[in-house]
C-alpha atoms as a PDB file:
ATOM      1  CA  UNK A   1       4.801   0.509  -6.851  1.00  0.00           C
ATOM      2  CA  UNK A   2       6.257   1.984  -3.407  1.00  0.00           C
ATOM      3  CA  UNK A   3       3.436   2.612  -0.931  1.00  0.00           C
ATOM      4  CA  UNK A   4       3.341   5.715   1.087  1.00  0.00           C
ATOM      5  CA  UNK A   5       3.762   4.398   4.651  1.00  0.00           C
ATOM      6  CA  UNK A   6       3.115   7.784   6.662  1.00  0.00           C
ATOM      7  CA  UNK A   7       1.999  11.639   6.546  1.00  0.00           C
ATOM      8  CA  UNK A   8       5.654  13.039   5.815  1.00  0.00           C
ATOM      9  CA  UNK A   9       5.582  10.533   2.777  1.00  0.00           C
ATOM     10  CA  UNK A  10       2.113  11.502   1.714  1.00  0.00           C
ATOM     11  CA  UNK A  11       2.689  15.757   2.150  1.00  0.00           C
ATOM     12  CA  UNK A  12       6.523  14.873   0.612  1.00  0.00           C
ATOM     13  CA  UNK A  13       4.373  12.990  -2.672  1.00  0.00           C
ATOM     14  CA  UNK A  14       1.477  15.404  -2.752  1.00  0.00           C
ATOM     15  CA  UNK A  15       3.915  17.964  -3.286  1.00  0.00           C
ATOM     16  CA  UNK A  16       5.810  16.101  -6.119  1.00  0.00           C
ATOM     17  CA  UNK A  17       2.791  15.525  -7.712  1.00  0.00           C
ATOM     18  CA  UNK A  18       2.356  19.463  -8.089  1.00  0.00           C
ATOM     19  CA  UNK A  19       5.627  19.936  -9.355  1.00  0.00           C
ATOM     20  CA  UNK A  20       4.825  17.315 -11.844  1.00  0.00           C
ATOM     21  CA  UNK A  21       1.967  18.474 -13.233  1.00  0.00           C
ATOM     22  CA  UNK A  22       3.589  21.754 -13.494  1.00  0.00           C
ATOM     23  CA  UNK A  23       6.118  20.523 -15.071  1.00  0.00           C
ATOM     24  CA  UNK A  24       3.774  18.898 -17.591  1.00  0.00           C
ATOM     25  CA  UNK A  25       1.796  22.371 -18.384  1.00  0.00           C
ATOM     26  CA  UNK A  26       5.083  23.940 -18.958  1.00  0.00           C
ATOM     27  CA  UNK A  27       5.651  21.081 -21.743  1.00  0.00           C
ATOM     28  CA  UNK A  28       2.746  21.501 -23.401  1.00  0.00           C
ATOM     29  CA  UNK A  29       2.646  25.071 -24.235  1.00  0.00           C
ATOM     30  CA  UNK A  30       6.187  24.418 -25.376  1.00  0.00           C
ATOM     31  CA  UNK A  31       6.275  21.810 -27.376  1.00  0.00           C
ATOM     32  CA  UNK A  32       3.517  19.462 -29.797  1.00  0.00           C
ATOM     33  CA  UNK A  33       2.711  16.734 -31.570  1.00  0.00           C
ATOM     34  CA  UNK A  34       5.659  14.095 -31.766  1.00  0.00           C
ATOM     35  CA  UNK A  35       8.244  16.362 -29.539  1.00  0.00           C
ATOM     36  CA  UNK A  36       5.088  16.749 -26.776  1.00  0.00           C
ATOM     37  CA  UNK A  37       4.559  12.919 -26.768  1.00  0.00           C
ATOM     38  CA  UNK A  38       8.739  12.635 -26.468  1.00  0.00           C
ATOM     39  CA  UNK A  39       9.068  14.729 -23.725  1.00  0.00           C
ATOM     40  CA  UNK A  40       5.934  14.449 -21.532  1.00  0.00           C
ATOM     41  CA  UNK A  41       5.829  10.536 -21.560  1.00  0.00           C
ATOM     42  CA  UNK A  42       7.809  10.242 -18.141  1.00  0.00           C
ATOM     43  CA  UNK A  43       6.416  12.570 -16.737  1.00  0.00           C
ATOM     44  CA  UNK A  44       2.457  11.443 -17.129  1.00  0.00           C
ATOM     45  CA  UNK A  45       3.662   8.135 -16.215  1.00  0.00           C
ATOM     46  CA  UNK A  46       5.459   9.450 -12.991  1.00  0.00           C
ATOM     47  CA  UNK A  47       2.469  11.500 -12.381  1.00  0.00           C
ATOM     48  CA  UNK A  48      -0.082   8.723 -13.015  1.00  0.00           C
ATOM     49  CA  UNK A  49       2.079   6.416 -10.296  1.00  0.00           C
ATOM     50  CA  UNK A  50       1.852   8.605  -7.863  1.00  0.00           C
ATOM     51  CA  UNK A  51      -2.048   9.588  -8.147  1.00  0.00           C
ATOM     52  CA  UNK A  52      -2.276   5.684  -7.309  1.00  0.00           C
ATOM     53  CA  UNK A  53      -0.204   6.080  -4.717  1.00  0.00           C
ATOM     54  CA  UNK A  54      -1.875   8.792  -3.400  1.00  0.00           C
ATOM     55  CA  UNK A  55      -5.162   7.092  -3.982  1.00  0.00           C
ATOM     56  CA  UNK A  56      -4.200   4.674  -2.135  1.00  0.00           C
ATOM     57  CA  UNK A  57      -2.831   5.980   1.187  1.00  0.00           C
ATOM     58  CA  UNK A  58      -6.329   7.634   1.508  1.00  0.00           C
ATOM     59  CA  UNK A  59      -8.453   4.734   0.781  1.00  0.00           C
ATOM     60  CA  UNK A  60      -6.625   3.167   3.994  1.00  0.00           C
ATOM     61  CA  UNK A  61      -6.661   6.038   6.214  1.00  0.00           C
ATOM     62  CA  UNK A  62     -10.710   6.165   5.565  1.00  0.00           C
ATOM     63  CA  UNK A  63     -10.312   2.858   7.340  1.00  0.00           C
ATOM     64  CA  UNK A  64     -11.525   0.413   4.683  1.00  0.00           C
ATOM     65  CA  UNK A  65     -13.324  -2.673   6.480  1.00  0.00           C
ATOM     66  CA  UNK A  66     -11.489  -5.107   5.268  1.00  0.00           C
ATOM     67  CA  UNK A  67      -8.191  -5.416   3.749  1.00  0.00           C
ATOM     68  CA  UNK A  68      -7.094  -8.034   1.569  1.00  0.00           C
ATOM     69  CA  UNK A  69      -3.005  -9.300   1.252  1.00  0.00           C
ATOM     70  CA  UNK A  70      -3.201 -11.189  -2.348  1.00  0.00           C
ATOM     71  CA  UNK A  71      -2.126  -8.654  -5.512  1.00  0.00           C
ATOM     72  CA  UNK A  72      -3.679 -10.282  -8.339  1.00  0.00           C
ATOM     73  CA  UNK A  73      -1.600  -8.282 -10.814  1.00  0.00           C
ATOM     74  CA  UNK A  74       0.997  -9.944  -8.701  1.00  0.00           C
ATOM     75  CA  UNK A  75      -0.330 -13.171  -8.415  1.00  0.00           C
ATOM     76  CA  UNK A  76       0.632 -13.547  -4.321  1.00  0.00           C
ATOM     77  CA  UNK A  77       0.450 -12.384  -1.518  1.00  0.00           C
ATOM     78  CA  UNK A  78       1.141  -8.519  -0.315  1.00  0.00           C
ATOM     79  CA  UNK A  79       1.222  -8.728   3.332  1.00  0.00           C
ATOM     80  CA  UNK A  80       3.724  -5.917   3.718  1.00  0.00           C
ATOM     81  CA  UNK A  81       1.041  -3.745   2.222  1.00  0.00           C
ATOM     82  CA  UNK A  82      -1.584  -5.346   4.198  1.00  0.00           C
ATOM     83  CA  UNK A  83      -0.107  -4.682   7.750  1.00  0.00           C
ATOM     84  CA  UNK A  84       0.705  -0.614   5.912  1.00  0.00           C
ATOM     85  CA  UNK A  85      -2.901  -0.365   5.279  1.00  0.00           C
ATOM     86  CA  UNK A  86      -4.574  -1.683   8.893  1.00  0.00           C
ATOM     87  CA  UNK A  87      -1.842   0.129  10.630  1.00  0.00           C
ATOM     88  CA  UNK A  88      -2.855   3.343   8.092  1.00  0.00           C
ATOM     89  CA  UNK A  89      -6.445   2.437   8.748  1.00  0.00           C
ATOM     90  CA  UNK A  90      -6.314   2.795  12.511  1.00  0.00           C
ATOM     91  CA  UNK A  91      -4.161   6.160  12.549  1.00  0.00           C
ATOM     92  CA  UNK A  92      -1.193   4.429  13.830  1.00  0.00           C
ATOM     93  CA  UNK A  93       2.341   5.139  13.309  1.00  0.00           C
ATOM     94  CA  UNK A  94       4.535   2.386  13.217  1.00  0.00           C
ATOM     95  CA  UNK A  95       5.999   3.426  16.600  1.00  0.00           C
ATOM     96  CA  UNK A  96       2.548   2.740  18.109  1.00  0.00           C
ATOM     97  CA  UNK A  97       1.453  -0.005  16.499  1.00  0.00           C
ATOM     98  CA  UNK A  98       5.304  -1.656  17.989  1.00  0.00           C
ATOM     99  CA  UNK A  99       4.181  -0.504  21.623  1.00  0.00           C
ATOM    100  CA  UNK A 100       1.501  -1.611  21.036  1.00  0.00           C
ATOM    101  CA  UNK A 101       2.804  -4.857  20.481  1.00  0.00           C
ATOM    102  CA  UNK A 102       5.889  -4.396  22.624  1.00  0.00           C
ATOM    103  CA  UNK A 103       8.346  -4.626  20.069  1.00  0.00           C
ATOM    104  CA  UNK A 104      10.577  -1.521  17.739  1.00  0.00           C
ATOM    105  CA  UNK A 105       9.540   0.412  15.383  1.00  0.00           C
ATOM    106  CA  UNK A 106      12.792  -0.631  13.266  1.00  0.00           C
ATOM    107  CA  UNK A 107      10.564  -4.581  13.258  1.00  0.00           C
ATOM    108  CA  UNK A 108       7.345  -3.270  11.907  1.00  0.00           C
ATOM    109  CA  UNK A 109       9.507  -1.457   9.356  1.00  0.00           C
ATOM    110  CA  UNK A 110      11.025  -4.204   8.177  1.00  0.00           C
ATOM    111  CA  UNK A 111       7.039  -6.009   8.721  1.00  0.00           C
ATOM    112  CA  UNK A 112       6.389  -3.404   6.178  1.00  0.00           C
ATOM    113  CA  UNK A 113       8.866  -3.824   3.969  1.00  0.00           C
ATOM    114  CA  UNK A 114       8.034  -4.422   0.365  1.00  0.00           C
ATOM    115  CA  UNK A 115       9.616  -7.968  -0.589  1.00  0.00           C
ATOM    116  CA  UNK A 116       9.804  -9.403   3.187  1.00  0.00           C
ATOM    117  CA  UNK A 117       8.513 -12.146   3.119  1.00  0.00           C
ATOM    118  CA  UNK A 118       9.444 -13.725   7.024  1.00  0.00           C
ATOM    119  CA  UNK A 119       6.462 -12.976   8.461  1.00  0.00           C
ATOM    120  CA  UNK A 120       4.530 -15.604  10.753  1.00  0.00           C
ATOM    121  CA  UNK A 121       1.190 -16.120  11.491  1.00  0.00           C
ATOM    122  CA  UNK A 122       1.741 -14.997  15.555  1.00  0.00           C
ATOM    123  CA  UNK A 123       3.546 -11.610  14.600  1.00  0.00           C
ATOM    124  CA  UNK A 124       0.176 -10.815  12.391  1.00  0.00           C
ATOM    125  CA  UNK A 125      -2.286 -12.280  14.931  1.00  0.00           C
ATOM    126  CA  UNK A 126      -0.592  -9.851  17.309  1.00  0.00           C
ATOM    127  CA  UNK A 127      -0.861  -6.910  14.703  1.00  0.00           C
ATOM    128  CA  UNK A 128      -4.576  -7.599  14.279  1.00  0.00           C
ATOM    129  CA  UNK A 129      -5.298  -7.425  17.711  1.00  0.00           C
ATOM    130  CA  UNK A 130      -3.416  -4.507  18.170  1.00  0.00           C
ATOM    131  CA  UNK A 131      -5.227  -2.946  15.443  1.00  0.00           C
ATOM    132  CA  UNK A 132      -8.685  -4.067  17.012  1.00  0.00           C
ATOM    133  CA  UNK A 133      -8.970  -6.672  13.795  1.00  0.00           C
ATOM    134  CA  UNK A 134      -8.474 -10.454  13.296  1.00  0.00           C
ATOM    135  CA  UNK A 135      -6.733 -12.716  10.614  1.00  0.00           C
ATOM    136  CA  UNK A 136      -8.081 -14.948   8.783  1.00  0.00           C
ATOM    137  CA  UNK A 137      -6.395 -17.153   6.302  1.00  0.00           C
ATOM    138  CA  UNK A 138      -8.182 -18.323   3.402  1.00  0.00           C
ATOM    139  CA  UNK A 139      -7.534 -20.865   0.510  1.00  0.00           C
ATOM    140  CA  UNK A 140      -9.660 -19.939  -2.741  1.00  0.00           C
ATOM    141  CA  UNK A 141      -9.859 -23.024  -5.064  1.00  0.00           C
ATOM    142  CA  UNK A 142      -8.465 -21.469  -8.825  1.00  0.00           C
ATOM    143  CA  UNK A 143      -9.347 -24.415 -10.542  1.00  0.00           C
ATOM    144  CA  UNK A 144     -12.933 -23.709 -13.524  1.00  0.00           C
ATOM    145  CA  UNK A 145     -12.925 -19.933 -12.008  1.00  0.00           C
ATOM    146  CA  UNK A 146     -15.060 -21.246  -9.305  1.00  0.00           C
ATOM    147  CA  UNK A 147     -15.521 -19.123  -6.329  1.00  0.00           C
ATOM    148  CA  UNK A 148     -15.116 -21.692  -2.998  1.00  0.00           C
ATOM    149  CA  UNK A 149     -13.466 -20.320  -0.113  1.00  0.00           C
ATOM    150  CA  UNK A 150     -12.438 -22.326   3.091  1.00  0.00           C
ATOM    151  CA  UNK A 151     -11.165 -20.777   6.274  1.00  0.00           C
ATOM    152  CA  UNK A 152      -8.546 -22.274   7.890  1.00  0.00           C
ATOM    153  CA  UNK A 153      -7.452 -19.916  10.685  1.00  0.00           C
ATOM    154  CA  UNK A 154      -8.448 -17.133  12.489  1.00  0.00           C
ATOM    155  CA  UNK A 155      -8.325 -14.997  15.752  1.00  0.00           C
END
């Protein structure tokens, strides 16, 4: 799933969505049954991917107190997504959030990138703080479904 990274992208998707569902009515006083199912498939799937996306952007931008990097449908970490949603969750653009930590806005970008996977522990600590947040690290032991967490770094 792309994530929405900024307003633009979020009016740009809202606005898809609309044509979408339009779309969709228009199939359905056209066609039914088997020819309905044929035809409108994509489209409730493109719609339903973009209500998530949707769903998503505004869950951040209500500024959500924590936010979490592992994807368990993914089964690792998501820390592009992560630094999207504090950055989202503080009303920053991603040329703030780089002044803020006196870099370019082409490096939190790429930060933000979905499938980077360079970033280090001082480029986040720096993020966090610029956010008014702190990292913390966390090992969860996955062995009999228990529950144990240990910290092992924070700032």
């Amino acid at each position: 799933m792309i994530m929405i990274k900024n307003e633009r992208q979020y009016k740009i998707t809202k606005a898809r969505l609309k044509e979408l569902k339009a779309s969709l009515t228009r199939l359905k006083k056209k066609y039914r049954g088997m020819a309905l199912d044929l035809y409108s498939t994509g489209v409730r799937e493109h719609i339903e991917q973009l209500e998530k996306e949707l769903e998503e952007y505004e869950y951040f931008r209500r500024r959500p107190q924590v936010i979490r990097a592992y994807a368990p449908e993914k089964d690792r970490l998501d820390i592009s997504k992560a630094i999207v949603g504090l950055r989202l969750s503080q009303g920053m653009t991603q040329a703030e959030l780089a002044e803020k930590i006196q870099c370019q806005q082409e490096n939190i970008s790429r930060l933000e990138s979905e499938g980077y996977e360079g970033h280090t522990v001082k480029q986040l600590q720096k993020i966090a703080e610029a956010a008014g947040a702190r990292l913390e690290i966390n090992f969860v032991r996955a062995d009999k479904g228990r529950k144990k967490t240990t910290e092992v770094a924070s700032s």
